[in-house]
N, C-alpha and C. Protein backbone atom coordinates (compact mmCIF):
# COMPACT_ATOMS: atom_id res chain seq x y z
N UNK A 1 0.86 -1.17 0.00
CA UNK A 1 0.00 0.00 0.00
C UNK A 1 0.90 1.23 0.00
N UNK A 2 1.09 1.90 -0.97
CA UNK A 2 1.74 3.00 -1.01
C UNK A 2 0.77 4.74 -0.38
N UNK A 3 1.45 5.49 0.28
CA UNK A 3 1.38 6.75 1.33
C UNK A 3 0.65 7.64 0.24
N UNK A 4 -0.58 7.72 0.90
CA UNK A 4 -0.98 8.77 -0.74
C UNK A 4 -0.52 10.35 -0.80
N UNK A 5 0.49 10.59 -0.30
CA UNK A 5 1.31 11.75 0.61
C UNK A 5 2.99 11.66 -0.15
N UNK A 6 3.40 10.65 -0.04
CA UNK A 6 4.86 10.60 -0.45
C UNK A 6 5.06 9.49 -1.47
N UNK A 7 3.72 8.64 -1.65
CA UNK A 7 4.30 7.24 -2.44
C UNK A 7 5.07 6.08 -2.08
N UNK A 8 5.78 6.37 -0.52
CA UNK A 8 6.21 5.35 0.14
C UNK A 8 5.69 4.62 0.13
N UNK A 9 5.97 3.32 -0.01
CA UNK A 9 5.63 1.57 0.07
C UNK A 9 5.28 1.09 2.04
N UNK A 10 6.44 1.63 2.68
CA UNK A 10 6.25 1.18 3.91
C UNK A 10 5.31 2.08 4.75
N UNK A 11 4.33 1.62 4.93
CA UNK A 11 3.35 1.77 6.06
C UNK A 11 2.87 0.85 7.29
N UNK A 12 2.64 1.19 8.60
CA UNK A 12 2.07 0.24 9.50
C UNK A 12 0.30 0.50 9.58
N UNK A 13 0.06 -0.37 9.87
CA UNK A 13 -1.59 -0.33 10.37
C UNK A 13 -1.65 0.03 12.01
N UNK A 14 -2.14 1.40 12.55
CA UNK A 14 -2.51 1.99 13.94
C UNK A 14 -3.50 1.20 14.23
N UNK A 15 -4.03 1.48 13.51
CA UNK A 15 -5.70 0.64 14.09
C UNK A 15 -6.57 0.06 13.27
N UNK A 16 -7.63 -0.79 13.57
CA UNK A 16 -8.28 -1.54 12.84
C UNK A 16 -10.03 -1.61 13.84
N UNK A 17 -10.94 -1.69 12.11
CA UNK A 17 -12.40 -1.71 13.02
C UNK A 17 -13.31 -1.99 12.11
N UNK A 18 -14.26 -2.63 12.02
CA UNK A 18 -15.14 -3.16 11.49
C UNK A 18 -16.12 -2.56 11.23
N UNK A 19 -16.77 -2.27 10.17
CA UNK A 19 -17.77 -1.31 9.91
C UNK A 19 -19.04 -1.55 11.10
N UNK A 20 -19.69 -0.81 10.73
CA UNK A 20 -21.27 -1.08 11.30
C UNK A 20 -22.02 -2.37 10.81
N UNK A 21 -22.73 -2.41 9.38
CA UNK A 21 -22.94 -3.67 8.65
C UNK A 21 -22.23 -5.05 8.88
N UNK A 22 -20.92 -4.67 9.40
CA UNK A 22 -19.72 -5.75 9.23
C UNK A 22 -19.52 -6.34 7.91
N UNK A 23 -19.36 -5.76 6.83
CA UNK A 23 -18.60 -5.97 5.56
C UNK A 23 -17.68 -5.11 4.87
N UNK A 24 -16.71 -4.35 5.86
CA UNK A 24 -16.03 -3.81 5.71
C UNK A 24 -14.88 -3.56 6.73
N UNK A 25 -13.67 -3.30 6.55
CA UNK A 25 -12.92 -3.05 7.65
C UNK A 25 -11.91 -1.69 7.54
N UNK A 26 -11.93 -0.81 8.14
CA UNK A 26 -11.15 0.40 8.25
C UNK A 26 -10.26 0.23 8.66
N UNK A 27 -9.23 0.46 8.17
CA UNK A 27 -7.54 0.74 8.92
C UNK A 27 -6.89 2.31 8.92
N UNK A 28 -6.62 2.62 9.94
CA UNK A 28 -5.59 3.98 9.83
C UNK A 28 -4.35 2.98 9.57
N UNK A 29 -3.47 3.65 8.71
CA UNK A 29 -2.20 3.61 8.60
C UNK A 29 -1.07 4.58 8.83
N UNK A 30 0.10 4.38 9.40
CA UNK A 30 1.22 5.70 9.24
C UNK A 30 1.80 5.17 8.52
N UNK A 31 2.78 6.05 7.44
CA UNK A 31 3.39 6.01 6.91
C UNK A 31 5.00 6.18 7.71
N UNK A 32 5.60 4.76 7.19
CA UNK A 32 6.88 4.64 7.91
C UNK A 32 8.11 6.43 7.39
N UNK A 33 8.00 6.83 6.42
CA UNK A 33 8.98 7.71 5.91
C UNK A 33 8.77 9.23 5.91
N UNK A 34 7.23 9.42 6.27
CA UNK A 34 7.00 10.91 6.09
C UNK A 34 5.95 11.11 7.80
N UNK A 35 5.35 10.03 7.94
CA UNK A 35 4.88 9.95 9.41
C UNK A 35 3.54 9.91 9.12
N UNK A 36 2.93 10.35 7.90
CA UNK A 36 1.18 10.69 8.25
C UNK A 36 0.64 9.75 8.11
N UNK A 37 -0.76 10.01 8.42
CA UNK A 37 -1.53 9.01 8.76
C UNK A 37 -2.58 8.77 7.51
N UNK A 38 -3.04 7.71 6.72
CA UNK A 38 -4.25 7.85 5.89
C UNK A 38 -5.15 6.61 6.64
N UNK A 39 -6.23 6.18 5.20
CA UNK A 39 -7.61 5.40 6.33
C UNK A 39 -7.30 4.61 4.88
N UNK A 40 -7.69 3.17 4.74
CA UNK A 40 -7.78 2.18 3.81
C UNK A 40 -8.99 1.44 4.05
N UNK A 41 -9.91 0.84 3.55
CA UNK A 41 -11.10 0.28 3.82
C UNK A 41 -10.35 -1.26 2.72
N UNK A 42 -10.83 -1.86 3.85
CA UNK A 42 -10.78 -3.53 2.80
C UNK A 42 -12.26 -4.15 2.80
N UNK A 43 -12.61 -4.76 1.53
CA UNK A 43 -13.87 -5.98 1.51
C UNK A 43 -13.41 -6.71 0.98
N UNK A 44 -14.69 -7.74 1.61
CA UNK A 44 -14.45 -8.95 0.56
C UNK A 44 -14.90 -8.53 -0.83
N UNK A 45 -14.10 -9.36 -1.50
CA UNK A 45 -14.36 -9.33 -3.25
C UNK A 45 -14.86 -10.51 -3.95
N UNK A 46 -16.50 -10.18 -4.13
CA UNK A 46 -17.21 -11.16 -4.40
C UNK A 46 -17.00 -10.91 -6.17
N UNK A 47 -17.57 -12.09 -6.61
CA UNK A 47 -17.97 -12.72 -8.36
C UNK A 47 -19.32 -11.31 -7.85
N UNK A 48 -18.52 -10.60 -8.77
CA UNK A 48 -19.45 -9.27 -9.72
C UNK A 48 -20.43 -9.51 -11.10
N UNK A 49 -21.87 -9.53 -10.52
CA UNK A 49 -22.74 -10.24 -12.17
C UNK A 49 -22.03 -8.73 -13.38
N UNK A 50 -21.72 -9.64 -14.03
CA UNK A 50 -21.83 -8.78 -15.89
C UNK A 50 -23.72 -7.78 -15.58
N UNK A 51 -22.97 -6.98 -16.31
CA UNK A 51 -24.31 -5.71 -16.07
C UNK A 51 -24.87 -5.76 -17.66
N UNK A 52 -25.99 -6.07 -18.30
CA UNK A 52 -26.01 -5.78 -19.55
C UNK A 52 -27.06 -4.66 -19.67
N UNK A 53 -26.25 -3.79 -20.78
CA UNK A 53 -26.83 -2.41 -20.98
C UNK A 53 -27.97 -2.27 -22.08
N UNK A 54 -28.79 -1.21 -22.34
CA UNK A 54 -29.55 -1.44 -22.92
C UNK A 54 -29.80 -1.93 -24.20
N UNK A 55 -28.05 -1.64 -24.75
CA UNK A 55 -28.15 -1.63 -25.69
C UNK A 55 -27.69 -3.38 -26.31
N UNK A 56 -27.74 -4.28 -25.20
CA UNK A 56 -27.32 -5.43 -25.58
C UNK A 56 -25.52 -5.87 -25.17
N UNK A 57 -24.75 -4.35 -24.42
CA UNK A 57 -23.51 -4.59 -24.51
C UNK A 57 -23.40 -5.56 -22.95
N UNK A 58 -22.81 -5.90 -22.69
CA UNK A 58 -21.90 -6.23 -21.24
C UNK A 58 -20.78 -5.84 -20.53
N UNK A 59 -20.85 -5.83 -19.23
CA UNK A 59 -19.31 -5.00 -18.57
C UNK A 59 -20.11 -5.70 -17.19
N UNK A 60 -18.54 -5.57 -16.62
CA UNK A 60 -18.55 -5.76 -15.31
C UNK A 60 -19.20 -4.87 -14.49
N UNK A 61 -20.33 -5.28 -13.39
CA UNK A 61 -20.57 -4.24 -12.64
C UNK A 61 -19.92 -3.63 -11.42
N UNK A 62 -20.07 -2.22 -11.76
CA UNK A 62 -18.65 -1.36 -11.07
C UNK A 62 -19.81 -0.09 -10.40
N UNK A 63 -19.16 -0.23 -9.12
CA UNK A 63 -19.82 0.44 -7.84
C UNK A 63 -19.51 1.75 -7.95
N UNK A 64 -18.42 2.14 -8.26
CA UNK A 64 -17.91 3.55 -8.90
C UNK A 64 -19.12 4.48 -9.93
N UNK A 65 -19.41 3.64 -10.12
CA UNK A 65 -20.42 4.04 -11.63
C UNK A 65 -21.84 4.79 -10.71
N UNK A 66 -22.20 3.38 -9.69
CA UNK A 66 -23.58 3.96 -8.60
C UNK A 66 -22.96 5.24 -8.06
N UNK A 67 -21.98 5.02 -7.16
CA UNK A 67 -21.66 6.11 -6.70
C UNK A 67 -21.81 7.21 -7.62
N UNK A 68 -21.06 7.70 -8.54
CA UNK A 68 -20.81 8.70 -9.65
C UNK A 68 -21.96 9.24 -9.54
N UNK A 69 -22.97 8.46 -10.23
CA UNK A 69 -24.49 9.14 -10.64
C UNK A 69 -24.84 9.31 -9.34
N UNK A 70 -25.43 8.93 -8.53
CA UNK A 70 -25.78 9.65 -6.40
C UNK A 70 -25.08 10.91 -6.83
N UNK A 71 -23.55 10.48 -6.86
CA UNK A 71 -23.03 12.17 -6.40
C UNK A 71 -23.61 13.21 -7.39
N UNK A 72 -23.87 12.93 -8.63
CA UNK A 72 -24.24 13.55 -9.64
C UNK A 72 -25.66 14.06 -9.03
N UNK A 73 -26.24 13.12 -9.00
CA UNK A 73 -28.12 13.47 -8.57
C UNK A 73 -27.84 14.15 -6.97
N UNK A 74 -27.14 14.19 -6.43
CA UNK A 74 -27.00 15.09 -4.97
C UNK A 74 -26.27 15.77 -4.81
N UNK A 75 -25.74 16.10 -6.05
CA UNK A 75 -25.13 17.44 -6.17
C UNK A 75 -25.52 18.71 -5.36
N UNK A 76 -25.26 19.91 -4.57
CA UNK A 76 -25.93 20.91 -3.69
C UNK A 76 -27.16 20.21 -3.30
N UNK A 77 -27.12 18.87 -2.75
CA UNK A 77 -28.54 18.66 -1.89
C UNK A 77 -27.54 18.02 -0.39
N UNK A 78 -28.58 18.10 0.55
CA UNK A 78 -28.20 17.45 2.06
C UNK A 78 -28.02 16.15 2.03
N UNK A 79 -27.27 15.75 1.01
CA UNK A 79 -26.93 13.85 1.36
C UNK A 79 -25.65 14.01 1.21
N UNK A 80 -25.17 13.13 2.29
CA UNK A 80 -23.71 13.08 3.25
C UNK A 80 -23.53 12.06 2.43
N UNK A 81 -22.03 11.93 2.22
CA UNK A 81 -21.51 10.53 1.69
C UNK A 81 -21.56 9.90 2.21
N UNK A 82 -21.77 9.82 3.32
CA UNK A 82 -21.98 8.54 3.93
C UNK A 82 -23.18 8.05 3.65
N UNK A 83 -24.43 8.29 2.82
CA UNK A 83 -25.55 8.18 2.91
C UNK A 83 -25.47 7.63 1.49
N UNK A 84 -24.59 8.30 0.53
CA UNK A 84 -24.22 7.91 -0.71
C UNK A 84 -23.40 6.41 -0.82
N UNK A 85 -22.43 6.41 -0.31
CA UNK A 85 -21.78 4.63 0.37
C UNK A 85 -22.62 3.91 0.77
N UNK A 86 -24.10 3.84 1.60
CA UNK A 86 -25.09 3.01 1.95
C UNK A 86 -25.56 3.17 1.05
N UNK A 87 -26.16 3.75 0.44
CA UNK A 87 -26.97 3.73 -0.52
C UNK A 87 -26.38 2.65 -1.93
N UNK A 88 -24.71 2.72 -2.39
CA UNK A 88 -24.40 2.13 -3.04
C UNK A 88 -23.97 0.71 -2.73
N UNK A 89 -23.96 0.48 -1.27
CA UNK A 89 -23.38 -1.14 -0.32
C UNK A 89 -24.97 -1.64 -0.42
N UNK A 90 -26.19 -0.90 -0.55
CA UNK A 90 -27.49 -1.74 -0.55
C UNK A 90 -27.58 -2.36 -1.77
N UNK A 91 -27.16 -1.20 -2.83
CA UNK A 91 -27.40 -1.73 -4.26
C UNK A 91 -26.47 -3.22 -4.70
N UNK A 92 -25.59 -2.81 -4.29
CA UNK A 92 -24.30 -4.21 -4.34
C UNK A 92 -24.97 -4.99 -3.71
N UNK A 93 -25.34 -4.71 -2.64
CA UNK A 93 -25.39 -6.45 -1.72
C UNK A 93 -27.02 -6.87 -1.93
N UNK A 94 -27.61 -6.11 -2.98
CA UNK A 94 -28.81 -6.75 -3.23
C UNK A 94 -29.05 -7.41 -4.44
N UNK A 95 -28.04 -6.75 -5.51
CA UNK A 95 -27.18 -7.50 -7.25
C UNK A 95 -26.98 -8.76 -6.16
N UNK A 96 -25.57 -8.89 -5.16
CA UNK A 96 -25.29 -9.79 -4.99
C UNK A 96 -26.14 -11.33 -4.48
N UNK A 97 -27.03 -10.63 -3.62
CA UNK A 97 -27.53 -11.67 -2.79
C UNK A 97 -28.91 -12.31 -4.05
N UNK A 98 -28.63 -11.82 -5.16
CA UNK A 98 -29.71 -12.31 -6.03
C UNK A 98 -29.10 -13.24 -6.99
N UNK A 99 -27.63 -13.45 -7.02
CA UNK A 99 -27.09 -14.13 -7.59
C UNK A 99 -26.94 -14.60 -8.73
N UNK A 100 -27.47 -13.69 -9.29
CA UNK A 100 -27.48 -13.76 -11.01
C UNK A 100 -25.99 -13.18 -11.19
N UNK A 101 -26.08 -14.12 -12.54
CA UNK A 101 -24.74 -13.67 -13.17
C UNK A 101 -24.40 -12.69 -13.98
N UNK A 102 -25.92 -12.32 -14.80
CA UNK A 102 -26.04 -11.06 -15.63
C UNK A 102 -27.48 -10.43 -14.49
N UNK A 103 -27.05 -8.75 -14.94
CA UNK A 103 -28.35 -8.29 -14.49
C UNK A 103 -28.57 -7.11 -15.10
N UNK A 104 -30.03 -7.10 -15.67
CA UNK A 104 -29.96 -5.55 -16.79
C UNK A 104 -29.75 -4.53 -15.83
N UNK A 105 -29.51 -3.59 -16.66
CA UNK A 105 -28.85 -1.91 -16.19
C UNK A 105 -30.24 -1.21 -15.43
N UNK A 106 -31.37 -1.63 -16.16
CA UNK A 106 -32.32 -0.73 -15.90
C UNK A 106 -32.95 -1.39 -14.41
N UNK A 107 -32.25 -2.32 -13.81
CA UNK A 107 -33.01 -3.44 -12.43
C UNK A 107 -32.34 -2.23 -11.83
N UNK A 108 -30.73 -1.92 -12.25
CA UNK A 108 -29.65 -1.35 -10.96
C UNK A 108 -30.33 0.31 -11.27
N UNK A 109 -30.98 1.21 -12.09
CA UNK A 109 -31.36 2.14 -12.10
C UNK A 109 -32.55 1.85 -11.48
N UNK A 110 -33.24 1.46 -11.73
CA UNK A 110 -34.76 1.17 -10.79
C UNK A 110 -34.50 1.10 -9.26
N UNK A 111 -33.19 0.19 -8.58
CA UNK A 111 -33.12 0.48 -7.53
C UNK A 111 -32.41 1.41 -6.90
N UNK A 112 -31.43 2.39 -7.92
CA UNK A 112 -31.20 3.52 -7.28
C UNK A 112 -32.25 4.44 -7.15
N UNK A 113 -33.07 4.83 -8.23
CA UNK A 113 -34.43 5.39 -8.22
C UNK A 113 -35.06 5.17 -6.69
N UNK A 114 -35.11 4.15 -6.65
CA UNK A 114 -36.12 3.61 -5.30
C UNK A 114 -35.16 4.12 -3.81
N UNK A 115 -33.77 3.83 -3.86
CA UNK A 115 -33.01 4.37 -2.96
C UNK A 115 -33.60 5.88 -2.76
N UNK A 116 -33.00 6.38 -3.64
CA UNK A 116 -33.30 7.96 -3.87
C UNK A 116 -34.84 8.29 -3.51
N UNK A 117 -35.62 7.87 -4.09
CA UNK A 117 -36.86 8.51 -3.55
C UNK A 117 -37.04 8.45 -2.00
N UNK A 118 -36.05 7.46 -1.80
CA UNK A 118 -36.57 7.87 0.07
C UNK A 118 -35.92 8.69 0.75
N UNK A 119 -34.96 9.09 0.32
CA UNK A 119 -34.15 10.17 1.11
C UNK A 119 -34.38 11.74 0.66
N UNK A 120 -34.38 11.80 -1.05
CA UNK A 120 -34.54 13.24 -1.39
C UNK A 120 -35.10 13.50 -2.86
N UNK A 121 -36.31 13.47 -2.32
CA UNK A 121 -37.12 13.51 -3.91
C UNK A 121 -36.37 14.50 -5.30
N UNK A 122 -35.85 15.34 -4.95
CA UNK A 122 -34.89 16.24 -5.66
C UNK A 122 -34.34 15.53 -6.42
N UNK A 123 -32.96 14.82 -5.50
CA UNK A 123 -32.09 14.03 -6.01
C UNK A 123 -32.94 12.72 -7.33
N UNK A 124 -33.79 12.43 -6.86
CA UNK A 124 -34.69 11.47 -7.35
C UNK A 124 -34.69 12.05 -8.73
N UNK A 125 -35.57 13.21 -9.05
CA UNK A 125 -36.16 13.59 -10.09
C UNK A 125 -34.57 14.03 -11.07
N UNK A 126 -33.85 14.54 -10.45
CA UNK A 126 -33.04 14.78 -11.59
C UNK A 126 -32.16 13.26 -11.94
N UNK A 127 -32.00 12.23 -10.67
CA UNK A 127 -31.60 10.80 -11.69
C UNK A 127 -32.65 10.11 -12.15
N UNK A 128 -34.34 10.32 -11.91
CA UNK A 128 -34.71 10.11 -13.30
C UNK A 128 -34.72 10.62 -14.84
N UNK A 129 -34.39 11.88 -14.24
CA UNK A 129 -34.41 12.65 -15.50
C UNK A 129 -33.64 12.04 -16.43
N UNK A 130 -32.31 11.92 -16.10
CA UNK A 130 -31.16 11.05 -17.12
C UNK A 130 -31.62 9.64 -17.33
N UNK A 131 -32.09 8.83 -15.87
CA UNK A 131 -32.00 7.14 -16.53
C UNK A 131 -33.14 6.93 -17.28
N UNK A 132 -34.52 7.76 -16.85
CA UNK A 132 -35.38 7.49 -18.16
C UNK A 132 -35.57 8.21 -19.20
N UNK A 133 -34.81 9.03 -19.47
CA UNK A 133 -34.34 9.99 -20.59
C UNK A 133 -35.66 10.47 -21.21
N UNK A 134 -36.22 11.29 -20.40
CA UNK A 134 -37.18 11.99 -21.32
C UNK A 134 -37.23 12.67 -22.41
N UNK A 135 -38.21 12.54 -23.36
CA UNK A 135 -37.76 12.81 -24.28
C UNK A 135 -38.59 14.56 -24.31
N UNK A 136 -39.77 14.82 -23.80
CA UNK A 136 -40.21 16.53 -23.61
C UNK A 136 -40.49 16.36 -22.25
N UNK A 137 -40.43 17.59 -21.74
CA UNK A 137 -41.58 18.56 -20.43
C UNK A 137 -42.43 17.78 -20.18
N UNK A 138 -43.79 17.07 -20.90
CA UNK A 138 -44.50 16.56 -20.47
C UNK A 138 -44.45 14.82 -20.01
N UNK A 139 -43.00 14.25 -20.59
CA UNK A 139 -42.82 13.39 -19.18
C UNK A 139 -42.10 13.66 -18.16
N UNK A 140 -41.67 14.59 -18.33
CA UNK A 140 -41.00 15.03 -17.01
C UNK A 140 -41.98 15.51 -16.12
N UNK A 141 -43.16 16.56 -16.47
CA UNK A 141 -43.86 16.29 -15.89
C UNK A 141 -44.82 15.85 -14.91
N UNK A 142 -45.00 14.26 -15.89
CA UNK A 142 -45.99 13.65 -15.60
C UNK A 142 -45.16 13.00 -14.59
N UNK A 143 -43.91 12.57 -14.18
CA UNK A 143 -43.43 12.28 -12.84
C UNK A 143 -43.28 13.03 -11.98
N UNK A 144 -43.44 14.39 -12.16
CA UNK A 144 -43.50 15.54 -10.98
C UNK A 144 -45.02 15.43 -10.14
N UNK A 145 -45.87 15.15 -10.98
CA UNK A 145 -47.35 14.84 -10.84
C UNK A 145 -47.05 13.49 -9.80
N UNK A 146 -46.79 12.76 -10.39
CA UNK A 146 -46.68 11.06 -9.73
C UNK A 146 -46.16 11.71 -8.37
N UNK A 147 -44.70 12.18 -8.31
CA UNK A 147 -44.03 12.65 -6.88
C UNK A 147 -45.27 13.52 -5.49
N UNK A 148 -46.13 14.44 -6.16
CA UNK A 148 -46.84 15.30 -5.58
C UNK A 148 -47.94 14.82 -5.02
N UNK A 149 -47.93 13.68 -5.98
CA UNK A 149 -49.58 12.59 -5.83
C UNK A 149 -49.13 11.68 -4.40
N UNK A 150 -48.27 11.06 -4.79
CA UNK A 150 -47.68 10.31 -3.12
C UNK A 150 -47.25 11.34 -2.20
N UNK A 151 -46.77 12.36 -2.03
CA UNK A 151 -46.51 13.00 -1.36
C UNK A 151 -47.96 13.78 -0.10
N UNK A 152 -49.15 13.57 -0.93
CA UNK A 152 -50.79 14.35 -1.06
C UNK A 152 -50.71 12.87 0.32
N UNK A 153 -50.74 12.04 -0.36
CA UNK A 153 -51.25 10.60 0.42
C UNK A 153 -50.85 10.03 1.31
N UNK A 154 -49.29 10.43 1.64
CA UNK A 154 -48.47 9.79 2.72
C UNK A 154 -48.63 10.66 3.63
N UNK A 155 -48.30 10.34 5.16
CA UNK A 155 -48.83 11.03 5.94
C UNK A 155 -47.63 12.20 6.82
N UNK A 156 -47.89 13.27 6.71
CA UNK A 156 -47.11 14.41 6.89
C UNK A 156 -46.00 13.54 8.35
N UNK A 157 -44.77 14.09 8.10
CA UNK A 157 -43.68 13.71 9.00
C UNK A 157 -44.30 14.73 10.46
N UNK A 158 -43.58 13.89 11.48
CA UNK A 158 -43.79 14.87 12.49
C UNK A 158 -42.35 15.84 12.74
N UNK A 159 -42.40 17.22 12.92
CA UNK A 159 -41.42 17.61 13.10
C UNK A 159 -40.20 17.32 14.13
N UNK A 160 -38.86 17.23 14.42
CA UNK A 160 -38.36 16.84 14.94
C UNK A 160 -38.75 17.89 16.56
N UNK A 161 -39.01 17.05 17.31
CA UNK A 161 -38.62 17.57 18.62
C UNK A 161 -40.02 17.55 19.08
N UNK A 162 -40.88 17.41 18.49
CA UNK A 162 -42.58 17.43 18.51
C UNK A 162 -43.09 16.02 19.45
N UNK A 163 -43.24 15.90 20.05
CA UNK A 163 -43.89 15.01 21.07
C UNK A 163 -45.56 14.39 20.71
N UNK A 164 -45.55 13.44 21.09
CA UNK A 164 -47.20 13.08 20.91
C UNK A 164 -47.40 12.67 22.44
N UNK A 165 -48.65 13.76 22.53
CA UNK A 165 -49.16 14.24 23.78
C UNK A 165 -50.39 12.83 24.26
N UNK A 166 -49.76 11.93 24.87
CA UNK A 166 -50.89 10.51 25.24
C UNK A 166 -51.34 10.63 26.89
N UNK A 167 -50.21 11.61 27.35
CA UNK A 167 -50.45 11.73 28.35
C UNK A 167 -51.53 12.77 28.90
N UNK A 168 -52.40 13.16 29.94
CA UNK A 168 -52.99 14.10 30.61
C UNK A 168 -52.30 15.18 31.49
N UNK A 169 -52.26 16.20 31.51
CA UNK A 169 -51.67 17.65 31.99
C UNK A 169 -52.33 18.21 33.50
């Protein structure tokens, strides 16, 4: 593991810790030659299904890619990377645990879609905008409609700090 600071080869591991999920492990490292410290994350490295695209092509599926588009669609919105990394460890470990060897592009956009709509409808609408590529205003639209329509029906959040009063005064 080379010092992403000097390029030195020799580093020790300070510490070590296991994610939350437990499929991941964090290490601080120092660097033996310049002294600083960086963070390395190890996983396991599972058989990745082939992703086939719409157009009939194939490629390996690459987590870089989920990530990319999140950061893209949450661009100036309130989602923490860390929210962006869960969001892309659900998508992986749900390709994975389905165990197919191929899986179309539009399953892994459908479930970022679905990610996204629960955290920030914003983010949502502009990565549908790209994965279902509208073609005018009026489908874009007609999913702004869809968003407003569930939004009418689900039942208003309670504000944070707001109490529900069961008790008598």
């Amino acid at each position: 593991m080379r010092c992403p600071f000097c390029r030195n080869r020799g580093n020790r591991v300070v510490d070590s810790r296991l994610s939350n999920d437990g499929m991941m492990i964090r290490r601080r490292r120092m660097c033996s030659a310049c002294k600083r410290r960086f963070t390395t994350y190890e996983r396991v490295e599972e058989a990745a299904p082939m992703v086939v695209k719409k157009d009939g092509r194939r490629e390996p599926f690459d987590r870089a890619k989920i990530i990319a588009g999140l950061k893209r669609a949450c661009e100036k919105r309130p989602v923490s990377m860390e929210t962006i990394e869960q969001i892309a460890n659900n998508i992986e470990a749900m390709m994975a645990d389905k165990g197919d060897r191929e899986v179309a592009s539009n399953a892994i956009g459908a479930a970022v879609m679905n990610e996204l709509h629960k955290i920030d409808q914003v983010a949502y609408v502009r990565f549908a905008s790209v994965y279902r590529s509208f073609k005018d205003i009026d489908e874009f639209m007609h999913e702004l409609e869809d968003l407003i329509n569930q939004r009418k029906q689900a039942p208003a959040p309670r504000a944070a700090g707001d109490k529900k009063s069961d008790t008598a005064s």
